[in-house]
Protein backbone atom coordinates (compact mmCIF):
# COMPACT_ATOMS: atom_id res chain seq x y z
CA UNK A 1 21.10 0.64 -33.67
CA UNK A 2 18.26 2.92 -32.71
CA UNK A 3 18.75 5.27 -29.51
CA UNK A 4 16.96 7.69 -27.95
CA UNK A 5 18.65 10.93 -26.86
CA UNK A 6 16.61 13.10 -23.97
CA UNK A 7 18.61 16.35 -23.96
CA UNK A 8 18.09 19.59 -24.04
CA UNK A 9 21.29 21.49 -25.08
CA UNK A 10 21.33 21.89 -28.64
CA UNK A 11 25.02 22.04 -29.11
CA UNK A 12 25.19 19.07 -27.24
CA UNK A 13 23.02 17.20 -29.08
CA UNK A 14 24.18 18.26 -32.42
CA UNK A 15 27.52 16.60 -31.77
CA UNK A 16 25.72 13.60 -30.86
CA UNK A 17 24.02 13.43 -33.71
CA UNK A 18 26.53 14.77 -36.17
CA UNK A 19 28.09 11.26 -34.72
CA UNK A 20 25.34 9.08 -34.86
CA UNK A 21 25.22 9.71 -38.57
CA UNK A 22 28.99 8.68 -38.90
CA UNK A 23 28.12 5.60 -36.93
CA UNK A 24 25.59 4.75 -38.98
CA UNK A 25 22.52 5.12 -35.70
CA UNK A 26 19.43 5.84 -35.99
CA UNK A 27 19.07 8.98 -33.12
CA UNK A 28 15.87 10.43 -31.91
CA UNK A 29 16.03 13.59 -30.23
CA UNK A 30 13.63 15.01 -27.47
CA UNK A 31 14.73 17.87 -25.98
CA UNK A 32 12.23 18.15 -23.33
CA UNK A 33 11.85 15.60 -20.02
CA UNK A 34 8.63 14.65 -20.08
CA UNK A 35 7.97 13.83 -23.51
CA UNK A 36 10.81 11.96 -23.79
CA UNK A 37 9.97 9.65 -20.78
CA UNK A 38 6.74 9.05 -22.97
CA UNK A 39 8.46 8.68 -26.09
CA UNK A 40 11.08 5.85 -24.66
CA UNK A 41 7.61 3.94 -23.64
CA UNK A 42 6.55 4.33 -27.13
CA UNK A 43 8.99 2.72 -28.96
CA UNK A 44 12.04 -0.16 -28.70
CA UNK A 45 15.14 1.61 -28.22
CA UNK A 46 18.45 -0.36 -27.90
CA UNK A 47 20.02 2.66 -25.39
CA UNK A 48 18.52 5.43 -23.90
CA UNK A 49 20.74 8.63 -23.79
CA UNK A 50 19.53 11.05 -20.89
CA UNK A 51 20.48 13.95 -19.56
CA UNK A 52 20.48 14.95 -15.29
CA UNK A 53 18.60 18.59 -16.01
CA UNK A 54 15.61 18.89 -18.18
CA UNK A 55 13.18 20.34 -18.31
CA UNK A 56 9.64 19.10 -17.80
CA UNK A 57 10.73 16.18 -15.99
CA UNK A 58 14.84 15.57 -14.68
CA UNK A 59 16.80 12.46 -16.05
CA UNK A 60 17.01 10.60 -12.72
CA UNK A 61 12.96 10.56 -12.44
CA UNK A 62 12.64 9.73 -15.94
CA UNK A 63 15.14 6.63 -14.76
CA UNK A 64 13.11 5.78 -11.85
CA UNK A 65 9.92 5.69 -13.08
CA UNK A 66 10.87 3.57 -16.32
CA UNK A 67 12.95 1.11 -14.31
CA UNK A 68 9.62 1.11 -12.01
CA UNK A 69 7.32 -0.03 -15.07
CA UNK A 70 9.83 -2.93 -16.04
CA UNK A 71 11.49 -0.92 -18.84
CA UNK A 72 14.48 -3.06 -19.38
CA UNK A 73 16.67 -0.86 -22.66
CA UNK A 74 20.06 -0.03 -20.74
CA UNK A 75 20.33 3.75 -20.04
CA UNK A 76 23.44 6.24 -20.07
CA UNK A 77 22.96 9.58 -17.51
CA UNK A 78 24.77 12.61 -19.08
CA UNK A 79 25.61 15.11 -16.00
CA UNK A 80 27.49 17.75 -15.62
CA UNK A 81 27.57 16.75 -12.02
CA UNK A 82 30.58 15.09 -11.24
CA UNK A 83 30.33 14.42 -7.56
CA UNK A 84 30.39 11.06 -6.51
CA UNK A 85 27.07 11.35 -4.56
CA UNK A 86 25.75 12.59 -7.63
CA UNK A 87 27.07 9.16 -9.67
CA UNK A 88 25.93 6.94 -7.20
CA UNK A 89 22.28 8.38 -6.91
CA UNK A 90 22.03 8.28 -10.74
CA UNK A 91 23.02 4.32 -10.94
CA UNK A 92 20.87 3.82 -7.85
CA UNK A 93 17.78 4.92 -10.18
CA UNK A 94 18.35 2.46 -12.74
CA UNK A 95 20.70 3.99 -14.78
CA UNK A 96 23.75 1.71 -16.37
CA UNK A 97 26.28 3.91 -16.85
CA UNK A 98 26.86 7.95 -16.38
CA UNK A 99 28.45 10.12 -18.98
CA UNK A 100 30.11 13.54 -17.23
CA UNK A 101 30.17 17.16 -19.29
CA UNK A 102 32.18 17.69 -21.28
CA UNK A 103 32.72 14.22 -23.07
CA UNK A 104 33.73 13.48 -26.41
CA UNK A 105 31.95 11.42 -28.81
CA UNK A 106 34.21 8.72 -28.54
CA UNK A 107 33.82 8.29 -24.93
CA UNK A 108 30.07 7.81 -24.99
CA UNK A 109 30.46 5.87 -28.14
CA UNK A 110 32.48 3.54 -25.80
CA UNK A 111 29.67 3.61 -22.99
CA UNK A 112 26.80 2.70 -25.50
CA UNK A 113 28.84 -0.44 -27.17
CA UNK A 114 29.54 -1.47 -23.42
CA UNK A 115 25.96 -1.52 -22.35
CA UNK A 116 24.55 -2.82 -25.86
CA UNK A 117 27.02 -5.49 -26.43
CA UNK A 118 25.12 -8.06 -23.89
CA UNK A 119 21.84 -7.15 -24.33
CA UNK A 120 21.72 -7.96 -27.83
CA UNK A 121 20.48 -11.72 -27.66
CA UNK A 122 20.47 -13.98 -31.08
CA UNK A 123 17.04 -14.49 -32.66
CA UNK A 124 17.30 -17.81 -33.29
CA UNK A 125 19.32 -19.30 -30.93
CA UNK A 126 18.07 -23.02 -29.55
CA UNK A 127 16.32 -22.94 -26.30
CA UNK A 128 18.39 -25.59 -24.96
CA UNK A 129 21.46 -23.30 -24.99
CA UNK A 130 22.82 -20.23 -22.75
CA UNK A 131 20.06 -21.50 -20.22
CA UNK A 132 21.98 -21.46 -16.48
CA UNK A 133 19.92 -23.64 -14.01
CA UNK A 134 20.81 -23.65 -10.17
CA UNK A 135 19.15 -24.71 -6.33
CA UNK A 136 16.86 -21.41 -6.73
CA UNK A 137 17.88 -19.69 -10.11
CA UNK A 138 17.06 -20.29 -13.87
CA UNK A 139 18.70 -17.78 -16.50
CA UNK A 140 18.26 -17.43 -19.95
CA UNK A 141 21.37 -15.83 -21.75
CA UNK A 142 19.21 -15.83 -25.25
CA UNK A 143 16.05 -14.40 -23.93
CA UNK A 144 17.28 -12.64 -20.91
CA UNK A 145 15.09 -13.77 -18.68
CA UNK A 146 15.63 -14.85 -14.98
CA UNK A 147 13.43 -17.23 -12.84
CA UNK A 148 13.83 -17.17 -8.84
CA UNK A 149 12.05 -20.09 -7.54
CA UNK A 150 9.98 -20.74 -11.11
CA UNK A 151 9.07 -16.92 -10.55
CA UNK A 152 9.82 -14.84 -13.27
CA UNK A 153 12.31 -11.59 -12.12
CA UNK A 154 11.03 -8.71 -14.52
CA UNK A 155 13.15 -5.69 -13.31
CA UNK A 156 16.78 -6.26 -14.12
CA UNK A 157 18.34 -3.60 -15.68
CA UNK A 158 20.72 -5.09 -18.39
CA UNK A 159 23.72 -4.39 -15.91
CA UNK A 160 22.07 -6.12 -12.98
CA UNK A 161 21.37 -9.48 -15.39
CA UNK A 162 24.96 -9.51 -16.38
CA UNK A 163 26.28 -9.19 -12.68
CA UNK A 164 23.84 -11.87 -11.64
CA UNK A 165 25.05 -13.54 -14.60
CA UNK A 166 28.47 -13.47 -14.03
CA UNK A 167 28.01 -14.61 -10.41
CA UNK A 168 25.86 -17.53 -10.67
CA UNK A 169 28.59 -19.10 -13.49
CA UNK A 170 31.38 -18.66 -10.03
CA UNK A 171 29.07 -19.57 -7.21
CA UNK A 172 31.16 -19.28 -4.04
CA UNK A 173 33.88 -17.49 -5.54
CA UNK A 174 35.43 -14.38 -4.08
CA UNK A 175 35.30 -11.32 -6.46
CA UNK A 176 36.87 -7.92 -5.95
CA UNK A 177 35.65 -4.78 -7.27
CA UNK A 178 38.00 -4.28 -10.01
CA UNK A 179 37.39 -7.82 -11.24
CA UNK A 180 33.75 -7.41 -11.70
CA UNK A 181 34.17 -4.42 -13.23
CA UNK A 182 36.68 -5.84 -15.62
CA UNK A 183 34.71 -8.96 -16.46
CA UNK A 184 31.00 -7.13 -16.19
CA UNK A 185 31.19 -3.95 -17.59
CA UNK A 186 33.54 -5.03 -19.94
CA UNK A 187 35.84 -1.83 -20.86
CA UNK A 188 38.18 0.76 -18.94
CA UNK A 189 35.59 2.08 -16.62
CA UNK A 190 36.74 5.92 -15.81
CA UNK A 191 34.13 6.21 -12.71
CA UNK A 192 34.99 4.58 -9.33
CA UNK A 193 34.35 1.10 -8.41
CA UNK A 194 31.27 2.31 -5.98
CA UNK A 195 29.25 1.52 -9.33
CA UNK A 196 29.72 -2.35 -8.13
CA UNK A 197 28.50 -1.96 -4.76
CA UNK A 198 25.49 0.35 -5.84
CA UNK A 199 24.74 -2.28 -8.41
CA UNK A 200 25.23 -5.49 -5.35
CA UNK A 201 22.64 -2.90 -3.61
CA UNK A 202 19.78 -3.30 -5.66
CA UNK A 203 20.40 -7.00 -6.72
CA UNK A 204 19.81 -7.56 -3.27
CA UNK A 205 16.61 -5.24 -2.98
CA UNK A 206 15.33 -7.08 -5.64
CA UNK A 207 15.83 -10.86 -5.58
CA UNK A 208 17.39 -11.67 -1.97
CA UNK A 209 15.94 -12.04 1.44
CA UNK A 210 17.42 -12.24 5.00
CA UNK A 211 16.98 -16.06 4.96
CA UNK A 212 18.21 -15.90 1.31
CA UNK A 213 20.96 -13.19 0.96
CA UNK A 214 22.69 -14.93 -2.21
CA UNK A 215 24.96 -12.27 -2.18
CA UNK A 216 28.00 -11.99 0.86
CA UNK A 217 30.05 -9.11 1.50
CA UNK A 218 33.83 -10.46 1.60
CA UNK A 219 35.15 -7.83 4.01
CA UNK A 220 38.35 -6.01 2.54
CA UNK A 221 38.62 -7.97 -0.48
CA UNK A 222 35.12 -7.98 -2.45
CA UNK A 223 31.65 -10.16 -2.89
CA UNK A 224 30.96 -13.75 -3.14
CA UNK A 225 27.67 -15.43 -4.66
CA UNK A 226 26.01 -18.43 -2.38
CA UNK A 227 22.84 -19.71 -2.78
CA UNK A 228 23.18 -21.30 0.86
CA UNK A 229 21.33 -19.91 3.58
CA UNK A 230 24.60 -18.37 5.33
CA UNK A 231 25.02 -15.58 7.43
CA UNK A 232 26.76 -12.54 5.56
CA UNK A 233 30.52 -12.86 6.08
């Protein structure tokens, strides 16, 4: 595994990579903002590592802008802000997951299997297999690539494909929060379950329409995928 860390506190980073080499991970470390955003574009990366406040340029603009060029490697925010504004604004940039200071190296190792585990797709695998075809929707589980309408979909983070995912293999079915979170991310998730419904948020920005919502808010209880042109529930 190769990963990219974009922090700026030494002692912070020096645990990271004093774990890394236990792991057996191949780290890079930048400590400043702005050449790391540059460095992530250089390179593949299978998970970025970024912290809130660098300097140069700050972790949630690095997020932006990549997810804004199409940069698809998941992405874990380290911040010592723990506010839930603060959470929410950082997945609402593109991140996948948020670390908060202090953490311990077992925690984040957690976080980076979590939003690795999916988006490592078999070489080899025939083209014939893991492919999801619906009314408007055409997935590919080995490539990880999404067609809406025989239009490719470029900017999924690997989060947002696995929701999607997930919700096109129970069309019509009524998910809560906690299930999604359980089935999608996979692992005992220790923020709140506001990471769904930021996640619902830009899945909608970015593949449905007011005559095509595809997603329904199931009032009380959770969210339901449709592909039929219904009014929101």
């Amino acid at each position: 595994m190769k990963i990219l860390v974009i922090e700026d506190n030494e002692s912070v980073s020096s645990m990271i990579e004093l774990f890394f080499s236990k792991e057996g991970i191949e780290g890079d470390f930048v400590k400043d903002g702005l050449a790391g955003f540059n460095r992530a574009r250089e390179a593949e990366w299978d998970c970025l590592i970024v912290d809130w406040m660098l300097p140069g340029m700050d972790g949630v603009t690095i997020c932006r802008t990549l997810r804004q060029q199409g940069f698809p490697t998941p992405i874990i925010m380290l911040t010592a802000k723990d506010s839930e504004s603060d959470q929410v604004l950082g997945l609402e940039m593109g991140a996948d997951d948020y670390v908060t200071k202090p953490f311990s190296p077992l925690a984040l190792m957690a976080r980076i299997k979590a939003v690795t585990r999916r988006y490592a797709s078999p070489k080899n695998a025939p083209s014939e297999e893991g492919v999801l075809e619906t009314a408007h929707f055409k997935i590919n589980q080995n490539t990880r690539e999404v067609l809406l309408d025989g239009k490719p979909i470029h900017n999924l983070t690997p989060k947002e494909f696995d929701l999607l995912t997930h919700f096109v293999q129970h069309p019509k079915q009524v998910f809560s929060r906690e299930q999604l979170l359980d089935r999608v991310w996979g692992y005992d998730f220790y923020g709140d379950d506001r990471t769904v419904d930021v996640h619902i948020k830009r899945l909608r920005t970015k593949i449905a329409t007011d005559e095509q919502p595809f997603f329904h808010t199931v009032w009380g209880v959770g969210y339901r995928f449709d592909e039929t042109n219904e009014a929101n529930t």
